[in-house]
C-alpha atoms as a PDB file:
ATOM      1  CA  UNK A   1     111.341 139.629  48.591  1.00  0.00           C
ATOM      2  CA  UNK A   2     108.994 138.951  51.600  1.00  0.00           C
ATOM      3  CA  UNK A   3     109.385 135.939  53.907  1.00  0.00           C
ATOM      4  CA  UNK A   4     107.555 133.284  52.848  1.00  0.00           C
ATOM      5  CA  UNK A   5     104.533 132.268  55.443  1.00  0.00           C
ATOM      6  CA  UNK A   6     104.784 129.048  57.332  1.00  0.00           C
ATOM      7  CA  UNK A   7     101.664 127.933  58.496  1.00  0.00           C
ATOM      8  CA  UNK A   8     100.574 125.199  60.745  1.00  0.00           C
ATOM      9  CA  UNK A   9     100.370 122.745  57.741  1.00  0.00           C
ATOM     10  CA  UNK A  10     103.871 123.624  56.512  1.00  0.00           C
ATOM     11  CA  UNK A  11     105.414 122.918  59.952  1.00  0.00           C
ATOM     12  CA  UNK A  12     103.473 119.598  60.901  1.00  0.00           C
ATOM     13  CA  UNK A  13     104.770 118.776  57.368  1.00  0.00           C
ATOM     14  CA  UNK A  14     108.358 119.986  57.672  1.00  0.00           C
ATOM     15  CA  UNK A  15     108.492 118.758  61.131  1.00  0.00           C
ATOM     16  CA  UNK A  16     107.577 115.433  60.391  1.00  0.00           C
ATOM     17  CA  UNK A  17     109.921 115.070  57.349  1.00  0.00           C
ATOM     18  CA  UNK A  18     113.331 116.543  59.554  1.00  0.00           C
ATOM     19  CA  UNK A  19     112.363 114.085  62.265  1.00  0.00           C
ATOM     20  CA  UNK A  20     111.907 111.387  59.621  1.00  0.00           C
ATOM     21  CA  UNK A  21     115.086 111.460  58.168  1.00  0.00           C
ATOM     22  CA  UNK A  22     116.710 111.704  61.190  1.00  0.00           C
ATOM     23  CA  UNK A  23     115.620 108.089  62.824  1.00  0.00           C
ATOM     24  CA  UNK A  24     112.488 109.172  64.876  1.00  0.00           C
ATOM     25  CA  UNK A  25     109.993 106.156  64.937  1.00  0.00           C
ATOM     26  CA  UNK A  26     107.062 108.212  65.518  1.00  0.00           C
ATOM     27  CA  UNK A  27     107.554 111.381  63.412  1.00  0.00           C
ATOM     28  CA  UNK A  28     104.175 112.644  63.301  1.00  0.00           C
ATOM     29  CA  UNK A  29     103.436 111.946  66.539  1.00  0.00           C
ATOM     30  CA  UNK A  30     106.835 114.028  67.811  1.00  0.00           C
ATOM     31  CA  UNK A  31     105.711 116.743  65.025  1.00  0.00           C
ATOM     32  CA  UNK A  32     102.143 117.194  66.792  1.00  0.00           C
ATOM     33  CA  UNK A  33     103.333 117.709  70.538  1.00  0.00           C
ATOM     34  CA  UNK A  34     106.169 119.562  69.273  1.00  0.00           C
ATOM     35  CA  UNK A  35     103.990 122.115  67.313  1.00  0.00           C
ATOM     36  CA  UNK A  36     100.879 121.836  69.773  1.00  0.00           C
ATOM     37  CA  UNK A  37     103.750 122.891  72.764  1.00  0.00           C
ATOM     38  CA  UNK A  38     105.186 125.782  70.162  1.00  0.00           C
ATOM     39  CA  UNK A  39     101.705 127.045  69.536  1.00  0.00           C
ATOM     40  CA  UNK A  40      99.071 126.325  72.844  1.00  0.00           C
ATOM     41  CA  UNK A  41      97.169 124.589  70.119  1.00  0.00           C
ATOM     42  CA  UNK A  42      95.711 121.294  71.048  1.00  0.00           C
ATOM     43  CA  UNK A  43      97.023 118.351  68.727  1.00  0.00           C
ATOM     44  CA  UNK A  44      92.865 118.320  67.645  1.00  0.00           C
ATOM     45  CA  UNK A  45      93.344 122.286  67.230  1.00  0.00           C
ATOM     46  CA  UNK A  46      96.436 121.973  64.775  1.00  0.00           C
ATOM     47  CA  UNK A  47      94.245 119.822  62.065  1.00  0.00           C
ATOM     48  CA  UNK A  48      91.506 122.537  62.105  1.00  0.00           C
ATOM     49  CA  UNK A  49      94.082 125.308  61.953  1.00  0.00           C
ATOM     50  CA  UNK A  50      96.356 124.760  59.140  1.00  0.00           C
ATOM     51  CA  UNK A  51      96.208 128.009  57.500  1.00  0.00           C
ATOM     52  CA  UNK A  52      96.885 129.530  60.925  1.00  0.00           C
ATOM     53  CA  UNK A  53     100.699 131.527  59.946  1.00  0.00           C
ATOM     54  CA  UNK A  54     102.591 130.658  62.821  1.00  0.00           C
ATOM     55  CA  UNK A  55     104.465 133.916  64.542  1.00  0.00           C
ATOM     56  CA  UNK A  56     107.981 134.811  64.584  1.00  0.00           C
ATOM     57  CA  UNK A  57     108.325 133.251  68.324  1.00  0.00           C
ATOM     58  CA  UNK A  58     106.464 130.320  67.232  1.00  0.00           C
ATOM     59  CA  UNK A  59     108.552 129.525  64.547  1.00  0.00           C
ATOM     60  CA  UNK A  60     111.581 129.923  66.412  1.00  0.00           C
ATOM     61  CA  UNK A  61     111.087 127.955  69.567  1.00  0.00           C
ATOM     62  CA  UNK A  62     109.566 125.344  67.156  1.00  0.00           C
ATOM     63  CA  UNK A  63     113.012 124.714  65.368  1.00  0.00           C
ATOM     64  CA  UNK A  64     114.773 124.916  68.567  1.00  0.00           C
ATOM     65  CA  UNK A  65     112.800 121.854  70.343  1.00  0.00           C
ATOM     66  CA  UNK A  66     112.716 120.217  66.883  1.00  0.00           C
ATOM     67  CA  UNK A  67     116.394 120.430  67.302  1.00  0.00           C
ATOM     68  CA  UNK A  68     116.551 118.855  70.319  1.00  0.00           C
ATOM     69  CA  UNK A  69     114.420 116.247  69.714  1.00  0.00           C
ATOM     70  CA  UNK A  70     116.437 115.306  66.584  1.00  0.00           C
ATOM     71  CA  UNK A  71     119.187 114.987  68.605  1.00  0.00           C
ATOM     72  CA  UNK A  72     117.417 111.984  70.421  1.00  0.00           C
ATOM     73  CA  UNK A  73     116.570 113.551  73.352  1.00  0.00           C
ATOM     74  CA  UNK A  74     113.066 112.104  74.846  1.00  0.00           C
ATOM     75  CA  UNK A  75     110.111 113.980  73.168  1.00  0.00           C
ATOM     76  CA  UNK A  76     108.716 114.227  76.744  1.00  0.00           C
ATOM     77  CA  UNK A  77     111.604 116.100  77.881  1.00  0.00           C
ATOM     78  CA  UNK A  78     111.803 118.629  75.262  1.00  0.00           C
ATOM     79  CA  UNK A  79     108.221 119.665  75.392  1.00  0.00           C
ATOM     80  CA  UNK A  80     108.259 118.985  79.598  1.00  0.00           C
ATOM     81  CA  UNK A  81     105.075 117.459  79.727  1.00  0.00           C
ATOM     82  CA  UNK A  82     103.691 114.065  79.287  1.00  0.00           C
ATOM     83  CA  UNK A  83     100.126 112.563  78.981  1.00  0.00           C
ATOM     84  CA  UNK A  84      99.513 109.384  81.684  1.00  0.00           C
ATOM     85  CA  UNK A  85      95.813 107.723  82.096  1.00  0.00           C
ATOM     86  CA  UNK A  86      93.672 111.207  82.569  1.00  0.00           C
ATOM     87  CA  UNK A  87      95.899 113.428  83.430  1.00  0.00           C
ATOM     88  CA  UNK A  88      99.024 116.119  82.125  1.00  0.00           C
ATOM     89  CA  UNK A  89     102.299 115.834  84.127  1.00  0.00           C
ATOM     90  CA  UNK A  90     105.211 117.849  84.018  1.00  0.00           C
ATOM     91  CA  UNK A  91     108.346 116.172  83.422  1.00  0.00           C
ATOM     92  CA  UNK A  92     112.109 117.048  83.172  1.00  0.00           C
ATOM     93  CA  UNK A  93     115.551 115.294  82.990  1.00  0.00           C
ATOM     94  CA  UNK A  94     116.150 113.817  86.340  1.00  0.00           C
ATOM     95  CA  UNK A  95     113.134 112.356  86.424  1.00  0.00           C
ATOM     96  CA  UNK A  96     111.928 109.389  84.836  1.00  0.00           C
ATOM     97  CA  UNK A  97     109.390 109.749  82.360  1.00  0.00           C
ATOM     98  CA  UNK A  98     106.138 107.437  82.559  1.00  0.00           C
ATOM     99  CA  UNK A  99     105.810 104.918  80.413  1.00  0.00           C
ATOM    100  CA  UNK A 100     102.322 103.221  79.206  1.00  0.00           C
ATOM    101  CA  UNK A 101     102.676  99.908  80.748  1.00  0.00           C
ATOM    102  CA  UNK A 102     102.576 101.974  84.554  1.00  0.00           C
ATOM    103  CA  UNK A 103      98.905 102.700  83.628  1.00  0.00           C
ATOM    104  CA  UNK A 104      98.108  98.610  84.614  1.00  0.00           C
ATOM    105  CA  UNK A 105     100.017  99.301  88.105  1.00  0.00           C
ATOM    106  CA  UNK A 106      97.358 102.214  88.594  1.00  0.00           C
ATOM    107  CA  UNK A 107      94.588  99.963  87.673  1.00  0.00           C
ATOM    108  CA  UNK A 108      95.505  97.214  89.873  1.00  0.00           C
ATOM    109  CA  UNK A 109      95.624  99.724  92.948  1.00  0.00           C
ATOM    110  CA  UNK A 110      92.404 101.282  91.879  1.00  0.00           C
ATOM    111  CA  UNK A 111      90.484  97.828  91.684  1.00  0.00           C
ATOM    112  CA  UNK A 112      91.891  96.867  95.392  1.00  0.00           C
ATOM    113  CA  UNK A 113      90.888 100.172  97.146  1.00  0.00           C
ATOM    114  CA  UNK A 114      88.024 100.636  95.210  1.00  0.00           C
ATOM    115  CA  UNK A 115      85.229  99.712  98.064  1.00  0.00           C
ATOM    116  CA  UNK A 116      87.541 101.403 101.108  1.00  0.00           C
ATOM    117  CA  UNK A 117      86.440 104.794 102.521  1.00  0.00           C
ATOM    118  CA  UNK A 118      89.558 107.153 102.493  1.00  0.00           C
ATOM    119  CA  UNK A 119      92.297 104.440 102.083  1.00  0.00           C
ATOM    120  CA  UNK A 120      95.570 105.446 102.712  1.00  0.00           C
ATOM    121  CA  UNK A 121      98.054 104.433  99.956  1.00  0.00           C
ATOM    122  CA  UNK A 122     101.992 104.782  99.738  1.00  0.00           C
ATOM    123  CA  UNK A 123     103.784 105.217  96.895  1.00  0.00           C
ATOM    124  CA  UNK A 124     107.356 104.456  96.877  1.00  0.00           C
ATOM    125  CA  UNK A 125     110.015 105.691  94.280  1.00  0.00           C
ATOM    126  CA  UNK A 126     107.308 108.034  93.127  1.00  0.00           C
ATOM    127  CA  UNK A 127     109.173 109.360  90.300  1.00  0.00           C
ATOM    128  CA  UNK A 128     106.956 112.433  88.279  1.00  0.00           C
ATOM    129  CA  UNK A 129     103.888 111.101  90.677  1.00  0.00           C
ATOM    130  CA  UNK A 130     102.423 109.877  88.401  1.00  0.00           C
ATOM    131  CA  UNK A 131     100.835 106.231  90.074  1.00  0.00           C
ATOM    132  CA  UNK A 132      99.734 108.753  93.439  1.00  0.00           C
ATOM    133  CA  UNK A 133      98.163 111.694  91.374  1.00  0.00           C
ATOM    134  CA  UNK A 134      96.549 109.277  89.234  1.00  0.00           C
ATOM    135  CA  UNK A 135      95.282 106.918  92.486  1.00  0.00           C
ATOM    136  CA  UNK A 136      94.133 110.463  93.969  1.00  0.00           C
ATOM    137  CA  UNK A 137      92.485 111.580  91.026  1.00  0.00           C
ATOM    138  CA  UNK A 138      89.995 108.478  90.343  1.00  0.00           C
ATOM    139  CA  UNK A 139      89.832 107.609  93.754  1.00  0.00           C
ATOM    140  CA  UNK A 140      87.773 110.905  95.325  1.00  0.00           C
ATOM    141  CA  UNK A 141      88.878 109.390  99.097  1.00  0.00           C
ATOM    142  CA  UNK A 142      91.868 108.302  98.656  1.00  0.00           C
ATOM    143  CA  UNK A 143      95.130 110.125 100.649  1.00  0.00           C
ATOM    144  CA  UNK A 144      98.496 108.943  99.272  1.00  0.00           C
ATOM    145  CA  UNK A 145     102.362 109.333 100.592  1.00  0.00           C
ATOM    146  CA  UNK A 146     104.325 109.739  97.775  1.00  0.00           C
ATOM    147  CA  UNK A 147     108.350 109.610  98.070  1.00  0.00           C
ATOM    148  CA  UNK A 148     111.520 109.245  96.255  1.00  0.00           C
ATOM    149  CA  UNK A 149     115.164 108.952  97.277  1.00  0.00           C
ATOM    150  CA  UNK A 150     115.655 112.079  93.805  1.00  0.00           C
ATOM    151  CA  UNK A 151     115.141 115.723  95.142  1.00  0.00           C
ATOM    152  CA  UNK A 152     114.363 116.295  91.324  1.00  0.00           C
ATOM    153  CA  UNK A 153     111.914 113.569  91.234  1.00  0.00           C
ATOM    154  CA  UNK A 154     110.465 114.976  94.728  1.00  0.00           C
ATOM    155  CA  UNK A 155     110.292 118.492  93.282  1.00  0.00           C
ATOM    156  CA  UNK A 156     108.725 117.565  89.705  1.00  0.00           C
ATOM    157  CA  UNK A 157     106.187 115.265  91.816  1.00  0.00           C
ATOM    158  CA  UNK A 158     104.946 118.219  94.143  1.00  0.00           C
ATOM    159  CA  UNK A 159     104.612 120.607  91.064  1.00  0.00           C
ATOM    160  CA  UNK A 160     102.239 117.954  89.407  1.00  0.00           C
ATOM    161  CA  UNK A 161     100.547 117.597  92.694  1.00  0.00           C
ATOM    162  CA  UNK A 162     100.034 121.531  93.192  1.00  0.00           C
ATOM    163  CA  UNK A 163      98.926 122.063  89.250  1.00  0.00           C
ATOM    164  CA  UNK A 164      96.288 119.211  89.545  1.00  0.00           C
ATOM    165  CA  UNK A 165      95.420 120.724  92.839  1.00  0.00           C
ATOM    166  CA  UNK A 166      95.536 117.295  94.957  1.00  0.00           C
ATOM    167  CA  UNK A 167      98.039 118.190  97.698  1.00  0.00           C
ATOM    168  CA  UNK A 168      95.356 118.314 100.239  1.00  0.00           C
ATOM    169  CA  UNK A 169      95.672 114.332  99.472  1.00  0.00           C
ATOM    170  CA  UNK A 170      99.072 114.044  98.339  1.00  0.00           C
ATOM    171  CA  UNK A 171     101.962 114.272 100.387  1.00  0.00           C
ATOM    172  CA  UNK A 172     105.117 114.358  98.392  1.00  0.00           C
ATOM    173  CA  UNK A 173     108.658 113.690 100.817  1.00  0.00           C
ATOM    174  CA  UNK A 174     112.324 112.913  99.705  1.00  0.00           C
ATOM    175  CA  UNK A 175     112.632 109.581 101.333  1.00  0.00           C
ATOM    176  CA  UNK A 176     114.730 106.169 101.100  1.00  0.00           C
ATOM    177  CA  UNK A 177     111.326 104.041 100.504  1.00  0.00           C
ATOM    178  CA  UNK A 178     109.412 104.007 103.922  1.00  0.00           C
ATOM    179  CA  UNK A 179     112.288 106.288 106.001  1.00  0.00           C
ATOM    180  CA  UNK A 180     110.147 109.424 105.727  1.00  0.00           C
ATOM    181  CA  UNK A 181     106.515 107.613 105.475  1.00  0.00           C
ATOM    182  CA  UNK A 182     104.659 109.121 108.342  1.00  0.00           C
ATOM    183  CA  UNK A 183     104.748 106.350 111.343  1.00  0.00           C
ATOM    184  CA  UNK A 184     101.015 106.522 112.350  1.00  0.00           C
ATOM    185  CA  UNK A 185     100.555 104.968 109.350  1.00  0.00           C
ATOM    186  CA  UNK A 186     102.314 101.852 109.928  1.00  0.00           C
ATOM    187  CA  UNK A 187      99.997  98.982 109.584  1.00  0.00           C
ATOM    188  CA  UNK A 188      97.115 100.892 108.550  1.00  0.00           C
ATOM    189  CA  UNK A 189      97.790 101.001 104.518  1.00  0.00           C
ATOM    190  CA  UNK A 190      95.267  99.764 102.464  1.00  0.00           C
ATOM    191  CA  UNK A 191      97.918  99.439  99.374  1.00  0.00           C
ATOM    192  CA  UNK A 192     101.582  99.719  98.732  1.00  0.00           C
ATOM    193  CA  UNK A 193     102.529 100.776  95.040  1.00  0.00           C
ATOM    194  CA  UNK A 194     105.731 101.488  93.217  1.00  0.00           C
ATOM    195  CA  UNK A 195     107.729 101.265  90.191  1.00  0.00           C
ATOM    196  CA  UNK A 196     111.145 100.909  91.698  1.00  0.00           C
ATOM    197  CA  UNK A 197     114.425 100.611  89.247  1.00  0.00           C
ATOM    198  CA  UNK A 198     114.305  97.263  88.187  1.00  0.00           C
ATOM    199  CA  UNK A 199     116.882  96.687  84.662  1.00  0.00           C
ATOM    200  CA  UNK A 200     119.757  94.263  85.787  1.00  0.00           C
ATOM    201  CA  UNK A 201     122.647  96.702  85.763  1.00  0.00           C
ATOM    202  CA  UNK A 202     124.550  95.036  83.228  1.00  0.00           C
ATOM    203  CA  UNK A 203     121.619  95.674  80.858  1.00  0.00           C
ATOM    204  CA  UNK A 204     121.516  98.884  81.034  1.00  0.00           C
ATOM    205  CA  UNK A 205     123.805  99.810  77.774  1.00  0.00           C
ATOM    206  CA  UNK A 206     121.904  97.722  75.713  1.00  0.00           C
ATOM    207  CA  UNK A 207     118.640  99.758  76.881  1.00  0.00           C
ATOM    208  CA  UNK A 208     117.465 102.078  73.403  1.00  0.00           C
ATOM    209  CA  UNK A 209     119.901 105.312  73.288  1.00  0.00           C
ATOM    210  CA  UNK A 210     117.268 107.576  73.893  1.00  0.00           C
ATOM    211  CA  UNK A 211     116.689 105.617  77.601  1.00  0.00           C
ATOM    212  CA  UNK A 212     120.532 105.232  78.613  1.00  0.00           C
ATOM    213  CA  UNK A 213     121.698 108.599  77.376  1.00  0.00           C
ATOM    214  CA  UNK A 214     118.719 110.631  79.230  1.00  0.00           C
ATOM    215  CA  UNK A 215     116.945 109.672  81.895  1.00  0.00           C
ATOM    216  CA  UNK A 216     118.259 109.161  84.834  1.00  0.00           C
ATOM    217  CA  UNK A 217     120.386 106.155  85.904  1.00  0.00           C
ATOM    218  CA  UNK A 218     119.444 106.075  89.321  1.00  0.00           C
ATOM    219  CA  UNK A 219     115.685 105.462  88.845  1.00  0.00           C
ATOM    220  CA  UNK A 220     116.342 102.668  85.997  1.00  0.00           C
ATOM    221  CA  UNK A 221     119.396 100.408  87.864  1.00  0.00           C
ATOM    222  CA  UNK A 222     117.899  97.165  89.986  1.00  0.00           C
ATOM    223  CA  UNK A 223     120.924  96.190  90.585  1.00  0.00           C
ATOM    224  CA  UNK A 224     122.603  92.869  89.639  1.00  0.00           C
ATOM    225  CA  UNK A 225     119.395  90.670  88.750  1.00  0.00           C
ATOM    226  CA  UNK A 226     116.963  94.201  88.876  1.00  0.00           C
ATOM    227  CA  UNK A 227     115.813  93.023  92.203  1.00  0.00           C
ATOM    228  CA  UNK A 228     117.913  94.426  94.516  1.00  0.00           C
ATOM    229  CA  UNK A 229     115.027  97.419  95.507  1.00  0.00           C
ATOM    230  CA  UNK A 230     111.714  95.213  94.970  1.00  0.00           C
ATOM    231  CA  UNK A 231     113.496  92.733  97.797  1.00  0.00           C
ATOM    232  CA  UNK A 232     113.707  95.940 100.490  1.00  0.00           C
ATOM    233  CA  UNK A 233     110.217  96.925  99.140  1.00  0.00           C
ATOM    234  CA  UNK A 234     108.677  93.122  99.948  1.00  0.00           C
ATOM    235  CA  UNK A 235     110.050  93.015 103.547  1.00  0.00           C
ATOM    236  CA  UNK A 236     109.584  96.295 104.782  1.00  0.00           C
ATOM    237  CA  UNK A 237     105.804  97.000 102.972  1.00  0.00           C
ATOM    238  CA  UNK A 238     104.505  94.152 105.261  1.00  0.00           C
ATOM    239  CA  UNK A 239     104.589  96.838 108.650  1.00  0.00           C
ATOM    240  CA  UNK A 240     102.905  99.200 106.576  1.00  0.00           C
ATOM    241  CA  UNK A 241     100.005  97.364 104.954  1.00  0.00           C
ATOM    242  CA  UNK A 242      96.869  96.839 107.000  1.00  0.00           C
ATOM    243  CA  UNK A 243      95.976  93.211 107.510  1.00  0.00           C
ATOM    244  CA  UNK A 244      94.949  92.143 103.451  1.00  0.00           C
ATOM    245  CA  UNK A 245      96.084  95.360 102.505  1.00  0.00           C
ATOM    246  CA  UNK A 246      97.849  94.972  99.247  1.00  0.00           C
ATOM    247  CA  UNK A 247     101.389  95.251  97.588  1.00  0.00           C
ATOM    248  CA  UNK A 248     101.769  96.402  93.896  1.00  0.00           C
ATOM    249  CA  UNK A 249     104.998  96.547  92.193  1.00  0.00           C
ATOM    250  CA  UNK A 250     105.852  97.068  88.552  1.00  0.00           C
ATOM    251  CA  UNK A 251     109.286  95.271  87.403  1.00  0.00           C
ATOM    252  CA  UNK A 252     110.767  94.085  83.950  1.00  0.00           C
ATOM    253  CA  UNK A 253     109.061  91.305  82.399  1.00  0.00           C
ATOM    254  CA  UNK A 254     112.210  88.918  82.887  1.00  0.00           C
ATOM    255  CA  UNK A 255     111.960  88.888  86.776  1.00  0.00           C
ATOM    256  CA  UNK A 256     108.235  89.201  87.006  1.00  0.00           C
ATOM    257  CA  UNK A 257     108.095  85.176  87.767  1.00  0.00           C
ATOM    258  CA  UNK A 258     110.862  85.347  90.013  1.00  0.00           C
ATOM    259  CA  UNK A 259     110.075  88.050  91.683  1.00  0.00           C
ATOM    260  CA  UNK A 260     106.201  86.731  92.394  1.00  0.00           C
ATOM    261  CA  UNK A 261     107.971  83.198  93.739  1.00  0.00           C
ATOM    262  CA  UNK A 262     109.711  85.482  96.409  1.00  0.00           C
ATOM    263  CA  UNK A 263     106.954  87.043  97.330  1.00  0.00           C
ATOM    264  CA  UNK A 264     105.082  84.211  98.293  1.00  0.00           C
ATOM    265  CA  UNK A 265     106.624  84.003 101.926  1.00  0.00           C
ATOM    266  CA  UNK A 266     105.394  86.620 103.424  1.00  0.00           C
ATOM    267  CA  UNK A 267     102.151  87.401 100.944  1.00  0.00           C
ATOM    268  CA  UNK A 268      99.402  85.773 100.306  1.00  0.00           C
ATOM    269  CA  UNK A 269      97.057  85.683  96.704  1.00  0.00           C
ATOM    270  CA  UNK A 270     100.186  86.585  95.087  1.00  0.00           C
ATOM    271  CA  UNK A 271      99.443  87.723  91.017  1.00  0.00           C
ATOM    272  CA  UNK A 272     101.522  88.011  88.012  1.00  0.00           C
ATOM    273  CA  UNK A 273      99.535  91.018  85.863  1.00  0.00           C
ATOM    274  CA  UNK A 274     100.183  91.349  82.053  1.00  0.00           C
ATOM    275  CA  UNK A 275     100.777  94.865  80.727  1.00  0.00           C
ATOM    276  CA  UNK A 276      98.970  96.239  77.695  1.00  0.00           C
ATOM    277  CA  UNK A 277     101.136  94.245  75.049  1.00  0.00           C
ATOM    278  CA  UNK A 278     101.041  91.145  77.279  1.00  0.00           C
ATOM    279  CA  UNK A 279     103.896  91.143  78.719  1.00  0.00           C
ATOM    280  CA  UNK A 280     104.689  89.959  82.754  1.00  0.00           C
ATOM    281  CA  UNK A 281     105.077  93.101  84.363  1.00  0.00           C
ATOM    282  CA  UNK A 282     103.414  93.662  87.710  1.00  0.00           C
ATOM    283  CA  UNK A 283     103.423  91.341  90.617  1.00  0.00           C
ATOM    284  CA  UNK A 284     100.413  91.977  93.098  1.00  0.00           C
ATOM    285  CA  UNK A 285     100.339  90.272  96.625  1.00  0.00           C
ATOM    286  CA  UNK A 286      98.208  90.451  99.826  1.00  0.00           C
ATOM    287  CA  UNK A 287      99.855  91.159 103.754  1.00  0.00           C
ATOM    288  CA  UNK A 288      99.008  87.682 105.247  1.00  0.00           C
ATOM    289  CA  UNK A 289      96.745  88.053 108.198  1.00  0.00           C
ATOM    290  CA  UNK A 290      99.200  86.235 110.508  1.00  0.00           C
ATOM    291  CA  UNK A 291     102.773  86.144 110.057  1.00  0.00           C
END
């Protein structure tokens, strides 16, 4: 008896159902990168192709991610890519994978270097580089240091710099923070960014399973109140920003407050910036023209 064909259809349906029963929130949405990454069709592509019989390869890599994913691993890991603001990053385990809420950090750096002619911009605990890829992209000027204490967040980073072709404005170094930032900038930055780990650690088991199993511990722990990096990043970011030059820092919506009240002796015009659901999560703060 011949195989029986599975199309695209039959695999965005089958897909969805397996993920389904096995806890995944989003189903469909899993089902459609997981098929779109099995097949090079975009997630548009698979809704005009459902008659399309997948091929032998196809079929097989399909149930292996699907596999993977039911496990709980991140989606994001399985297919190694991730969508953030207007661009496609890779992404792998070691690195921590973007979230949505980053997207308002990016905006508030955009909006402050908006009318400066080839600001410089660091980005500390760069992660996938996603906040300096995305500054570089919609900001034609703009050159950006990007580091991060990971070697696998370094590497990832300057992959995602050389696909998007930006490393002419993108430097990507392993560095503690500002150790490696090169020193002619120092006091000449028109913005400081980063999304440094910021959960309390004794909060981090009760972060979702998919979070504390996978990604990596060292980008997520803040240490005891989730402050512990943001302090080092408030004190030494002041001999690195330009006079007004301006501090951005994304943190967890418990500490956001807090976090702004610190800031407020050695910053001036200091800002507590919803993210897309509302919730405090970026604190925003200009270098004081005299100390």
């Amino acid at each position: 008896m011949a195989e029986r064909v599975w199309t695209v259809g039959a695999a965005l349906d089958w897909t969805r159902g397996y993920l389904a029963d096995r806890g995944d929130e989003h189903p469909r949405l899993s089902a459609e990168w997981l098929l779109s990454a099995s097949t090079g069709l975009s997630r548009v592509s698979i809704y005009a192709q459902f008659d399309r019989p997948l091929s032998a390869d196809e079929r097989v890599e399909l149930k292996r991610w699907v596999r993977r994913r039911a496990s709980g691993e991140p989606l994001q890991y399985v297919t190694g890519e991730v969508a953030f603001r207007h661009i496609v990053l890779k992404v792998r385990p070691g690195v921590l994978i973007p979230r949505p809420e980053t997207e308002v950090l990016v905006d508030e750096a955009l909006a402050a270097i908006e009318d400066i002619e080839h600001p410089r911009v660091l980005d500390v605990c760069t992660g996938s580089g996603c906040i300096a890829l995305s500054i570089a992209r919609e900001h034609a000027s703009a050159i950006v240091w990007a580091g991060d204490v990971s070697a696998d967040a370094v590497a990832c980073a300057a992959e995602n710099a050389a696909r998007l072709g930006l490393t002419n404005r993108v430097d990507v170094a392993e560095s503690d923070l500002f150790a490696q930032a090169p020193v002619s900038w120092m006091g000449t930055a028109s913005a400081v960014v980063a999304n440094p780990p910021y959960i309390p650690s004794d909060a981090l088991e009760t972060l979702p399973a998919e979070v504390a199993r996978y990604e990596p511990r060292l980008a997520l722990d803040g240490g005891v109140d989730g402050l512990s990096v943001y302090r080092r990043i408030l004190e030494l970011a002041r001999a690195w920003l330009a006079p007004e030059g301006m501090l951005a820092v994304e943190l967890d919506e418990s500490r956001v407050k807090m976090a702004a009240g610190e800031a407020q002796e050695w910053y001036e015009e200091v800002r507590v910036v919803p993210d897309l659901a509302g919730r405090d999560r970026v604190v925003t703060a200009r270098r004081k023209m005299r100390p």
